[in-house]
Protein backbone atom coordinates (compact mmCIF):
# COMPACT_ATOMS: atom_id res chain seq x y z
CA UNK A 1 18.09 -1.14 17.30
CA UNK A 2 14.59 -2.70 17.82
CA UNK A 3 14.04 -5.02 21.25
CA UNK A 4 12.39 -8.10 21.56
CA UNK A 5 9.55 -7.24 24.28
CA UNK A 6 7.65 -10.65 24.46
CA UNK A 7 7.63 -14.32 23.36
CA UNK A 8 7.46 -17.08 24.44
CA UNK A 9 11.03 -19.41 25.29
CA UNK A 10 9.44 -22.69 24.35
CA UNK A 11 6.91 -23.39 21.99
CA UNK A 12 3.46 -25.26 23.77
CA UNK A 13 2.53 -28.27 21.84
CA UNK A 14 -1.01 -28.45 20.42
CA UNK A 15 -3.20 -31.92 20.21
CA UNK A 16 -5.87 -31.32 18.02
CA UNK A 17 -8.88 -29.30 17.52
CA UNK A 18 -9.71 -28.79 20.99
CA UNK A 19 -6.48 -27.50 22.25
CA UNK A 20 -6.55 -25.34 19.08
CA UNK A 21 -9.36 -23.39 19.96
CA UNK A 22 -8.69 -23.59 23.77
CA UNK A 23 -4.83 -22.18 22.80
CA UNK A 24 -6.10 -19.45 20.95
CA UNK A 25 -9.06 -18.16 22.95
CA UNK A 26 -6.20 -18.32 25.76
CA UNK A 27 -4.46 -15.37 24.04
CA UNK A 28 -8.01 -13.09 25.10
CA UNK A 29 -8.53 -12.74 21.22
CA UNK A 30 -12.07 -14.91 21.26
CA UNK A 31 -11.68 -16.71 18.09
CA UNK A 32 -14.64 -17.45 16.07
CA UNK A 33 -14.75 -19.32 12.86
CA UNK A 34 -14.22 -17.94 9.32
CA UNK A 35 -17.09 -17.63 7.16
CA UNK A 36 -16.86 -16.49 3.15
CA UNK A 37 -17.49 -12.83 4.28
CA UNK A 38 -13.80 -13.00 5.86
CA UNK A 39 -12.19 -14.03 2.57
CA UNK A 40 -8.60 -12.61 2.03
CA UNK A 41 -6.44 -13.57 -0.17
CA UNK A 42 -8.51 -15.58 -1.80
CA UNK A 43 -8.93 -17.62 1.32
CA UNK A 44 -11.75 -18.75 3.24
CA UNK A 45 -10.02 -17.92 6.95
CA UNK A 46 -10.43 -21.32 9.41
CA UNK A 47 -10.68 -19.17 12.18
CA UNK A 48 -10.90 -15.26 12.96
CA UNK A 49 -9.85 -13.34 15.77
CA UNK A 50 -9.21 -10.10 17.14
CA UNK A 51 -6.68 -9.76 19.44
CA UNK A 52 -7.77 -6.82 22.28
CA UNK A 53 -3.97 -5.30 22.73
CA UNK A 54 -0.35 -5.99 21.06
CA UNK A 55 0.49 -8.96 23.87
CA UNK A 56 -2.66 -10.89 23.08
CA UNK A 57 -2.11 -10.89 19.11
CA UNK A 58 1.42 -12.10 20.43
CA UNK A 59 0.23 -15.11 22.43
CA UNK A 60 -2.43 -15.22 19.34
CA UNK A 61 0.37 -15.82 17.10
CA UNK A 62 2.98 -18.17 19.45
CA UNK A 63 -0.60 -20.34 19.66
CA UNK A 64 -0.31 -20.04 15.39
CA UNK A 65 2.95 -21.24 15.22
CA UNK A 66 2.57 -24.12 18.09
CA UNK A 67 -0.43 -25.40 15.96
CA UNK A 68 1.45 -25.00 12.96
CA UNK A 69 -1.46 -22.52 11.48
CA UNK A 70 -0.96 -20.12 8.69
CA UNK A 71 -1.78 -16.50 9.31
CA UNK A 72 -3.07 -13.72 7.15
CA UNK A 73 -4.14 -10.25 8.60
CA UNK A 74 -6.99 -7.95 8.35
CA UNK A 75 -7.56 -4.11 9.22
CA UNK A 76 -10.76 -2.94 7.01
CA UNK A 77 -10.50 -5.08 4.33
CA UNK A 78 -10.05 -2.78 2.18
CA UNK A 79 -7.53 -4.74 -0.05
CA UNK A 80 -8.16 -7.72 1.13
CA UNK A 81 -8.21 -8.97 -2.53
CA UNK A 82 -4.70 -7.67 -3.50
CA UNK A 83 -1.72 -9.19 -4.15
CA UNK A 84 -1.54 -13.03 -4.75
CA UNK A 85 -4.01 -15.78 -3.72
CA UNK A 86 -3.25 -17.44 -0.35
CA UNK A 87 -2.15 -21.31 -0.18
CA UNK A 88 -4.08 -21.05 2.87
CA UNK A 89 -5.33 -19.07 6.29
CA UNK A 90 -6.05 -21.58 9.17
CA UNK A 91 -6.18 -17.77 11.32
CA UNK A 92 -6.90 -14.55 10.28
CA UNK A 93 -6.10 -12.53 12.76
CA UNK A 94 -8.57 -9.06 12.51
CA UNK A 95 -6.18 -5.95 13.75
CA UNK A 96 -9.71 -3.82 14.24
CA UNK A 97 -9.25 -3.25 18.44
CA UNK A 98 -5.60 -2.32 17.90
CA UNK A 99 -6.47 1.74 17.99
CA UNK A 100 -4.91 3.13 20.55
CA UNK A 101 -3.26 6.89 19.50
CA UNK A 102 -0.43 8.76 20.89
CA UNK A 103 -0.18 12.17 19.51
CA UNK A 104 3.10 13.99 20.63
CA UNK A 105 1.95 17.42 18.82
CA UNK A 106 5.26 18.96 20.39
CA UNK A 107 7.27 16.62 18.64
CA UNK A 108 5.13 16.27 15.07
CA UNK A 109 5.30 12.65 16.28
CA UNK A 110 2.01 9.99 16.50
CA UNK A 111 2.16 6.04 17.20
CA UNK A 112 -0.91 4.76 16.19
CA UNK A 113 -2.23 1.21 15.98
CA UNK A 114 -2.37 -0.81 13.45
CA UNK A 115 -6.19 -0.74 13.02
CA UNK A 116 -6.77 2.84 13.20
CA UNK A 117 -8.41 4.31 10.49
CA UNK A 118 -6.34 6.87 8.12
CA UNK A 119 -9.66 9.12 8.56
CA UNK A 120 -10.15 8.67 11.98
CA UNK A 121 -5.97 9.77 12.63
CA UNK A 122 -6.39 12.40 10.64
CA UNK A 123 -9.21 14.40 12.89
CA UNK A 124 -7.28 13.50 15.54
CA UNK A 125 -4.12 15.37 13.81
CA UNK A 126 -6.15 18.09 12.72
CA UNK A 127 -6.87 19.01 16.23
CA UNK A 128 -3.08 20.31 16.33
CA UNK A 129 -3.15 21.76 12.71
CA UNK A 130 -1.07 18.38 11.91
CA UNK A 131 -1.02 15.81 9.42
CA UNK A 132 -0.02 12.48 8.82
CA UNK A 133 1.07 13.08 4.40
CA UNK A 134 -0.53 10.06 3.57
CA UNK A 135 -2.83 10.64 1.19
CA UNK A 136 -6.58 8.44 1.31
CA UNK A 137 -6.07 6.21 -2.16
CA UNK A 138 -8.48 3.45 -0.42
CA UNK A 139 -11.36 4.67 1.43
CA UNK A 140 -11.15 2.97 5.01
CA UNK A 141 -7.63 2.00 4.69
CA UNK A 142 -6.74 1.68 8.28
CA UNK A 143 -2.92 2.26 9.36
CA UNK A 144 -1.81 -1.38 9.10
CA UNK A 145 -3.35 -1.91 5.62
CA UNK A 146 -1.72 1.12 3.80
CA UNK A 147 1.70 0.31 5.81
CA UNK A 148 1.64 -3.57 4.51
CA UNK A 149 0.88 -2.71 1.06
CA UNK A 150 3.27 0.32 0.86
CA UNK A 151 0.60 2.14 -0.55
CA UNK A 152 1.51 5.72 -1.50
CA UNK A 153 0.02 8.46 -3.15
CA UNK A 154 0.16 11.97 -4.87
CA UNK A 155 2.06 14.05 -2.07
CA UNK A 156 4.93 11.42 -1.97
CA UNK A 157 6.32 13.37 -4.39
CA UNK A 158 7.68 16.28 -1.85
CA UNK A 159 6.97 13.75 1.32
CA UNK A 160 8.72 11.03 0.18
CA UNK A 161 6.56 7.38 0.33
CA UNK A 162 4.81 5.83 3.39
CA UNK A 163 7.69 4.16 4.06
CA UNK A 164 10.00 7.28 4.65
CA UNK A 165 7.64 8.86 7.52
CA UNK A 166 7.86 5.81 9.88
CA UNK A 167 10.32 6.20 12.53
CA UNK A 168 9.08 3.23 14.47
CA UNK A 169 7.34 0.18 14.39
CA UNK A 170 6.09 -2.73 16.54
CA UNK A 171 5.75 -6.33 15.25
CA UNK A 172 5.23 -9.88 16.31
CA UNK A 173 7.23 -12.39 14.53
CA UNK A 174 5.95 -15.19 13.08
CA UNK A 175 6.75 -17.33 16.46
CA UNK A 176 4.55 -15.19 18.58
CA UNK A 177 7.66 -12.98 19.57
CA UNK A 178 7.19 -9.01 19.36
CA UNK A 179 10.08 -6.78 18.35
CA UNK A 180 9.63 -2.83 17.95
CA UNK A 181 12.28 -0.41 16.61
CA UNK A 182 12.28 3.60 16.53
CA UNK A 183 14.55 6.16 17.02
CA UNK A 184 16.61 7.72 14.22
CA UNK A 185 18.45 4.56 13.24
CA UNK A 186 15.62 1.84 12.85
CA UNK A 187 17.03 -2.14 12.71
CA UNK A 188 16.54 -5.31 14.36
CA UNK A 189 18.97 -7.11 16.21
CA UNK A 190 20.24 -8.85 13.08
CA UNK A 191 20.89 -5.18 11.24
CA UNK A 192 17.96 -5.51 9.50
CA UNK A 193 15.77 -2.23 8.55
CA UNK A 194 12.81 -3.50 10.18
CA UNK A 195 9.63 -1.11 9.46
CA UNK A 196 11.41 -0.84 5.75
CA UNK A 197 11.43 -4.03 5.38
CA UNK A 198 7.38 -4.98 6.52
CA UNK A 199 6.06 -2.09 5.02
CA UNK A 200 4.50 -3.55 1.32
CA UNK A 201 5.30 -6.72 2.49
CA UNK A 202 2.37 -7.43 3.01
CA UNK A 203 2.30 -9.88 5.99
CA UNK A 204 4.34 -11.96 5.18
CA UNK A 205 7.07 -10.95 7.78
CA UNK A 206 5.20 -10.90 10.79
CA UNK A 207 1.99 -9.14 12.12
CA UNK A 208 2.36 -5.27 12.61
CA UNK A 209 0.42 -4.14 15.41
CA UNK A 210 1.59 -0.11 15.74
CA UNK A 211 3.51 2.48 13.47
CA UNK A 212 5.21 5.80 15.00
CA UNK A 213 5.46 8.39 12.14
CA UNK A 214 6.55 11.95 11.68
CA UNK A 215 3.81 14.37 10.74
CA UNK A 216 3.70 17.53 8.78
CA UNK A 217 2.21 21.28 9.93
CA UNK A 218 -1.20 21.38 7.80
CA UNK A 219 -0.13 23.83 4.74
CA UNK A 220 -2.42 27.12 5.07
CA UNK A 221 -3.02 27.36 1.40
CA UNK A 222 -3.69 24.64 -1.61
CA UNK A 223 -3.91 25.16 -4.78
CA UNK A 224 -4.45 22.69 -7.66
CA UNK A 225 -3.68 23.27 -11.26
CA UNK A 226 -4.54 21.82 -14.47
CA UNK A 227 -4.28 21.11 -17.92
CA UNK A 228 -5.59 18.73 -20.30
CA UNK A 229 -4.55 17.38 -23.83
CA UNK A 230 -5.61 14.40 -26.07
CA UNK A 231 -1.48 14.21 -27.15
CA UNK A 232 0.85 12.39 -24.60
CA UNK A 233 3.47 14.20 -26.00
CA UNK A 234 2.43 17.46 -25.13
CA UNK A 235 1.70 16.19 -21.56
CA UNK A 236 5.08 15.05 -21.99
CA UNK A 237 6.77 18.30 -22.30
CA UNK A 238 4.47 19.96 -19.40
CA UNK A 239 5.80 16.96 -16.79
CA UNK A 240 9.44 18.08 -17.87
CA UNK A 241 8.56 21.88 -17.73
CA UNK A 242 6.91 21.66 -14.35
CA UNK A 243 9.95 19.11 -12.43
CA UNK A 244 12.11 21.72 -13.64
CA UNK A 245 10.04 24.59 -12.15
CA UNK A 246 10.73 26.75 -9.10
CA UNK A 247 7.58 26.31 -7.79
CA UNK A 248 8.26 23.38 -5.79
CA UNK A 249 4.71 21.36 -6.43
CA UNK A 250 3.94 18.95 -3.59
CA UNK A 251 2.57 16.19 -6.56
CA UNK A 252 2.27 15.77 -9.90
CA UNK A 253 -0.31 13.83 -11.01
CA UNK A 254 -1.86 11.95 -14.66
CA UNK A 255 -5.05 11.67 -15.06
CA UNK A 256 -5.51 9.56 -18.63
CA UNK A 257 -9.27 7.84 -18.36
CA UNK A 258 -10.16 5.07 -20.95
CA UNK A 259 -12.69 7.84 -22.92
CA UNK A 260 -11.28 11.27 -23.06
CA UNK A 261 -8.61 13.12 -22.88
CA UNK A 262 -5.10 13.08 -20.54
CA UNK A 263 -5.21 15.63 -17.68
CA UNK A 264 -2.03 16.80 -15.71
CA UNK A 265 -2.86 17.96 -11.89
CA UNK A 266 -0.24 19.97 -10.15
CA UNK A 267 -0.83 20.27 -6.96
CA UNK A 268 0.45 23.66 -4.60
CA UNK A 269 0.91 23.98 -0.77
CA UNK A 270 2.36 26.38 1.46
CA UNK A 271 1.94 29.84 2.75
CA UNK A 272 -0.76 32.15 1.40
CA UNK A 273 1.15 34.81 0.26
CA UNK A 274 3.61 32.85 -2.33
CA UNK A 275 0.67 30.69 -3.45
CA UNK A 276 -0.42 32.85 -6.25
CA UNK A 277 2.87 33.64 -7.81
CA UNK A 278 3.52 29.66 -7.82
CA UNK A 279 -0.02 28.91 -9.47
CA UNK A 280 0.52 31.90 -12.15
CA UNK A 281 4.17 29.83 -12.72
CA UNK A 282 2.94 26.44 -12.77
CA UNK A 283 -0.02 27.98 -15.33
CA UNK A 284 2.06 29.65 -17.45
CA UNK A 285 3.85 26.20 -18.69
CA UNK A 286 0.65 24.17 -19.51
CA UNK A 287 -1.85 24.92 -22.24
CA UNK A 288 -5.19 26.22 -21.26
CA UNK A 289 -4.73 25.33 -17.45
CA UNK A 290 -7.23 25.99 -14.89
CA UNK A 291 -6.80 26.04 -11.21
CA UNK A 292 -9.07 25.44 -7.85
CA UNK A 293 -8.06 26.32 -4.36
CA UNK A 294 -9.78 23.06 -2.99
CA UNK A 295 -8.39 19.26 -4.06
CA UNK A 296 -10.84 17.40 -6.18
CA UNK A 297 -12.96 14.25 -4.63
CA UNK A 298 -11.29 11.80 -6.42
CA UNK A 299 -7.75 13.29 -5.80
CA UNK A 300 -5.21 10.47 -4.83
CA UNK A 301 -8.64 7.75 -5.91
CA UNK A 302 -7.09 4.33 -7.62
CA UNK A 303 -8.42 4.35 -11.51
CA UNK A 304 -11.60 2.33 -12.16
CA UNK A 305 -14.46 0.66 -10.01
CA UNK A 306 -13.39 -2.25 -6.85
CA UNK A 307 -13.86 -4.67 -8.62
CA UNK A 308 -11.80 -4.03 -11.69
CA UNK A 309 -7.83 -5.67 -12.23
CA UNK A 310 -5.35 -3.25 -11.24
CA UNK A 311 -2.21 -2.30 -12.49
CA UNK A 312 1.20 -0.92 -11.11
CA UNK A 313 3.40 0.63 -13.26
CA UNK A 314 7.16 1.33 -11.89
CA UNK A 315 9.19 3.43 -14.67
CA UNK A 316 11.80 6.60 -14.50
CA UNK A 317 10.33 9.28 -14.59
CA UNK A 318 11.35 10.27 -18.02
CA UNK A 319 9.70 7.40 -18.60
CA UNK A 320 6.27 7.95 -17.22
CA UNK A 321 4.45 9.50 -20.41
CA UNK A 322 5.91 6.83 -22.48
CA UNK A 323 4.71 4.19 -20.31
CA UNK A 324 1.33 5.25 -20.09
CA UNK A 325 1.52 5.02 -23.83
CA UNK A 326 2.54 1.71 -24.27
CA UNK A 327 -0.26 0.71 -21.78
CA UNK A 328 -2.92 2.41 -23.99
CA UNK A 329 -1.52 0.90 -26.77
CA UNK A 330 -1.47 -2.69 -25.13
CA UNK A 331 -5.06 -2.33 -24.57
CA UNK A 332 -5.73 -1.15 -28.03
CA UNK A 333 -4.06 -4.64 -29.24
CA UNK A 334 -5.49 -6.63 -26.67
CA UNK A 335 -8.97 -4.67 -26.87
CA UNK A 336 -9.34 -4.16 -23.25
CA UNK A 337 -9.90 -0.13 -22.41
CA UNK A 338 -7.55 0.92 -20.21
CA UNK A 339 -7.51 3.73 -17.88
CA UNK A 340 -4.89 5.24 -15.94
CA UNK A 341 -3.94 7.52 -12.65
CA UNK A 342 -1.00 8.14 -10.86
CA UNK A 343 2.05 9.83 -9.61
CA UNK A 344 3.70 11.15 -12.84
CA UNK A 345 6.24 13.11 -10.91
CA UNK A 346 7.24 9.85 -8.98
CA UNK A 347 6.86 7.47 -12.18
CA UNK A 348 4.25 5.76 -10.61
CA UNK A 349 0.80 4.69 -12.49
CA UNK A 350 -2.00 2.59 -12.01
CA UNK A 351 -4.13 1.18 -14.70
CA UNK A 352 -7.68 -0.36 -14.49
CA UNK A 353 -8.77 -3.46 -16.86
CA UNK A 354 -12.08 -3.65 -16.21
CA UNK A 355 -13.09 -7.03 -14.18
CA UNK A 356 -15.07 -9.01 -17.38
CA UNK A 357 -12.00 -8.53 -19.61
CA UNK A 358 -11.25 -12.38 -21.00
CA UNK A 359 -8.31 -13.79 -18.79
CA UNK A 360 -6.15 -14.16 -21.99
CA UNK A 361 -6.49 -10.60 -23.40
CA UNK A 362 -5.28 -9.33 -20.30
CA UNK A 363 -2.67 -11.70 -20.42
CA UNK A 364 -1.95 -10.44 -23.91
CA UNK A 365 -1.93 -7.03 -22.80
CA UNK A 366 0.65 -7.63 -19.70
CA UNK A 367 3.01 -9.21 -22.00
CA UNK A 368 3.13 -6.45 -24.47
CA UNK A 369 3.44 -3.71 -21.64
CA UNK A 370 6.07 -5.76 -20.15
CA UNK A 371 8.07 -6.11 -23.10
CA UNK A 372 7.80 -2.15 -24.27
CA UNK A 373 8.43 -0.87 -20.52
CA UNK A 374 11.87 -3.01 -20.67
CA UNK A 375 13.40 -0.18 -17.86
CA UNK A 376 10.56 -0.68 -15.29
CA UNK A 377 8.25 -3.03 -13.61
CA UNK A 378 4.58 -4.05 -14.87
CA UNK A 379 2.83 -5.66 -11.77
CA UNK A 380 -0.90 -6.83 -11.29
CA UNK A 381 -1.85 -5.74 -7.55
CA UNK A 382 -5.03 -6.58 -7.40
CA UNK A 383 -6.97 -9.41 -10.19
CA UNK A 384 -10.44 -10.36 -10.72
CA UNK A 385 -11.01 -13.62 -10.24
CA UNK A 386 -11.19 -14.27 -13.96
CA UNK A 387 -7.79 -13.25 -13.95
CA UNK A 388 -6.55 -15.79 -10.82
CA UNK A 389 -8.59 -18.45 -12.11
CA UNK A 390 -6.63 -18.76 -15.65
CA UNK A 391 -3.19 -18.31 -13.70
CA UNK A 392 -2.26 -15.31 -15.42
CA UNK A 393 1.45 -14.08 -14.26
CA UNK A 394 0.42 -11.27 -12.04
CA UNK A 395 4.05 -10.06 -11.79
CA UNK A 396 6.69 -10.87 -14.65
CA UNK A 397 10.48 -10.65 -14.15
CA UNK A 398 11.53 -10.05 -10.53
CA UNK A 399 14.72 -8.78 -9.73
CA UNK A 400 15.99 -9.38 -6.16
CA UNK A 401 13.45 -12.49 -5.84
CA UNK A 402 16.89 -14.18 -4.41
CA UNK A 403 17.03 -11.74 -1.63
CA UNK A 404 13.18 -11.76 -1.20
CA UNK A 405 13.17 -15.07 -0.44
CA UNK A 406 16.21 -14.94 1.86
CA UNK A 407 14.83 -12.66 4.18
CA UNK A 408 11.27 -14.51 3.96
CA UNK A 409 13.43 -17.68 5.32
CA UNK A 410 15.29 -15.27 8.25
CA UNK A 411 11.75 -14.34 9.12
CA UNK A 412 9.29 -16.87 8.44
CA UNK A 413 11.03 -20.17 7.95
CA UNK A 414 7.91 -22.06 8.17
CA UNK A 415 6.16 -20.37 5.41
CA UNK A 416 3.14 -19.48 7.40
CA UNK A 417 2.74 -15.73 7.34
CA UNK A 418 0.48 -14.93 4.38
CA UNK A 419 1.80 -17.76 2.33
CA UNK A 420 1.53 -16.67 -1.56
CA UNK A 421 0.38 -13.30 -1.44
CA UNK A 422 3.98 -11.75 -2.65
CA UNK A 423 5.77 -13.83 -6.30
CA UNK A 424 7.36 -16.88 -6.28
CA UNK A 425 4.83 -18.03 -3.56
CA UNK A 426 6.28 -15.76 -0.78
């Protein structure tokens, strides 16, 4: 069950601009105010500030809600641009001096703050032969920032998604009050499953200021095969092939770039001495495969350049090859190239539209995908401007939008917490 650890009982009452800043400079988070360069969201942030430990960002955040503020958050801004465009950010509060790391090596268990850097965990891990099985889709993702978006890559496919290696989180509420849960059985004191239910929420539950996860033994062997074909079809067949497999691949991944042909990246890890009988397996059901005992740069990398409108694509997996399909051939229609990566053992894919593509081609595009990947979801996670601008629908039929915006109103009832950056305005 989580426990409420701070908070205040009754609210202080702001009077103006003055007692604003006094209020929040109070909390020890020196505020400073928000210039384009802090944009999030869409959002020119009123004020910034950095909160030095999880108590201050709580007293940052009772100060929010006493003035009435909105409140977006900030680790590396690395995806600062995804997800809707904000209403509005009168704070932003930056998570960057929330590092602290506890490493229980004994136990395969870390807490680690909600700015810490996914790199700068991971030498940290490596130090015990450990690792957090996360894998790096955004360079400079910090903890936080991969835990709001839900952002999951490759390896979930034997790890399971971000979501399923936290055993513990701390949080302040909206009113300034901070709640953690861990242990085995993770909910708040209303039965709520509380890290399931912030993680790719992306703020707008409360502010997340640490995550406790379980960690993994670093594999002593890796092995990475492929294959590549200009037919789906064929790619098709080696998906089914290799989920059926004894060789027990820790991802599957597609590869399908707007010039050139479709690649299919299995991906091995284990112990040394069973690592070349499960490559020779894996091989021996693609065509013409080829295999490295190192994972490629790009491994895990988001299709595309920063800039570009991304994609998620959410189908069963017997679905996946078919959906990737019906995305090329949405482009084709709409004439906007198209290229795609993802999880095609998890029926997960991500397709970039590059950023100058006119506002109503994409819009073209979604509609057709939507409409041929009837047994999935079609979502835009990160637009170009363009794309916001022309108020393209970013995320199409919703289902459970009644129970997304219940819970939004049993945790945020004032609307404040990142206001817009989910559908329906959330």
């Amino acid at each position: 069950m989580s426990e409420v650890t701070s908070g205040p009982a009754v609210p202080r009452q702001g009077g103006g601009a003055e007692a604003l800043t006094d209020d929040l400079r109070r909390s020890g988070a020196r505020p400073r105010p928000g210039t384009a360069a802090d944009t999030v969201g869409g959002a020119v942030p009123g004020h910034v500030a950095a909160p030095p430990d999880a108590a201050a960002a709580a007293d940052l955040l009772a100060a929010a809600a006493d003035h009435g503020l909105t409140v977006a958050a900030r680790g590396h801004g690395t995806k600062a641009d995804w997800g809707g465009r904000l209403r509005g950010c009168d704070l932003l509060v930056d998570t960057g001096a929330l590092t602290g790391i506890e490493h229980a090596a004994g136990d395969l268990v870390v807490r680690a703050g909600a700015g810490v850097a996914l790199d700068d965990l991971g030498t940290v891990l490596a130090e015990a032969d450990q690792r957090l099985t996360v894998d790096h889709v955004v360079p400079g993702s910090t903890v936080g920032g991969v835990v709001a978006t839900g952002l999951s890559g490759p390896r979930r496919f034997l790890h399971g998604p971000v979501r399923d290696l936290i055993i513990g989180m701390s949080v302040v509420r909206a009113d300034g009050v901070a709640a953690k849960s861990g242990g085995v059985v993770v909910k708040n004191v209303a039965g709520y499953d509380l890290a399931k239910l912030h993680t790719g929420a992306f703020g707008t539950l409360g502010l997340i200021t640490s995550v406790t996860f379980r960690l993994h033994p670093v594999p002593p062997a890796v092995r990475i095969v492929r294959a590549a074909t200009a037919d789906p079809a064929a790619a098709g067949a080696w998906l089914r092939a290799v989920l059926h497999s004894q060789a027990s691949p820790a991802a599957v991944e597609l590869d399908w770039p707007a010039e050139g042909p479709l690649t299919l990246q299995v991906l091995l890890e284990g112990a040394s001495g069973g690592i070349d009988s499960r490559t020779a397996e894996i091989a021996s059901l693609l065509d013409r495969a080829h295999s490295d005992d190192a994972v490629p740069r790009e491994w895990g990398s988001l299709p595309g350049d920063p800039g570009d409108t991304l994609v998620k694509v959410a189908v069963p997996i017997s679905r996946v090859l078919g959906a990737a399909a019906a995305l090329r051939s949405a482009g084709e229609a709409a004439a906007v190239p198209v290229g795609i990566r993802g999880s095609a053992g998890c029926g997960v894919l991500y397709a970039a539209l590059p950023a100058g593509a006119d506002p109503g081609d994409v819009a073209r595009l979604l509609a057709r995908a939507r409409s041929e990947v009837a047994d999935g979801s079609v979502t835009v996670v990160r637009a170009a401007p363009p794309i916001h601008d022309s108020g393209v629908d970013l995320w199409g039929e919703v289902p459970g939008l009644a129970l997304m915006r219940a819970i939004k109103d049993r945790f945020d009832p004032g609307g404040r917490m990142s206001p817009g950056r989910l559908t329906d305005g959330i």
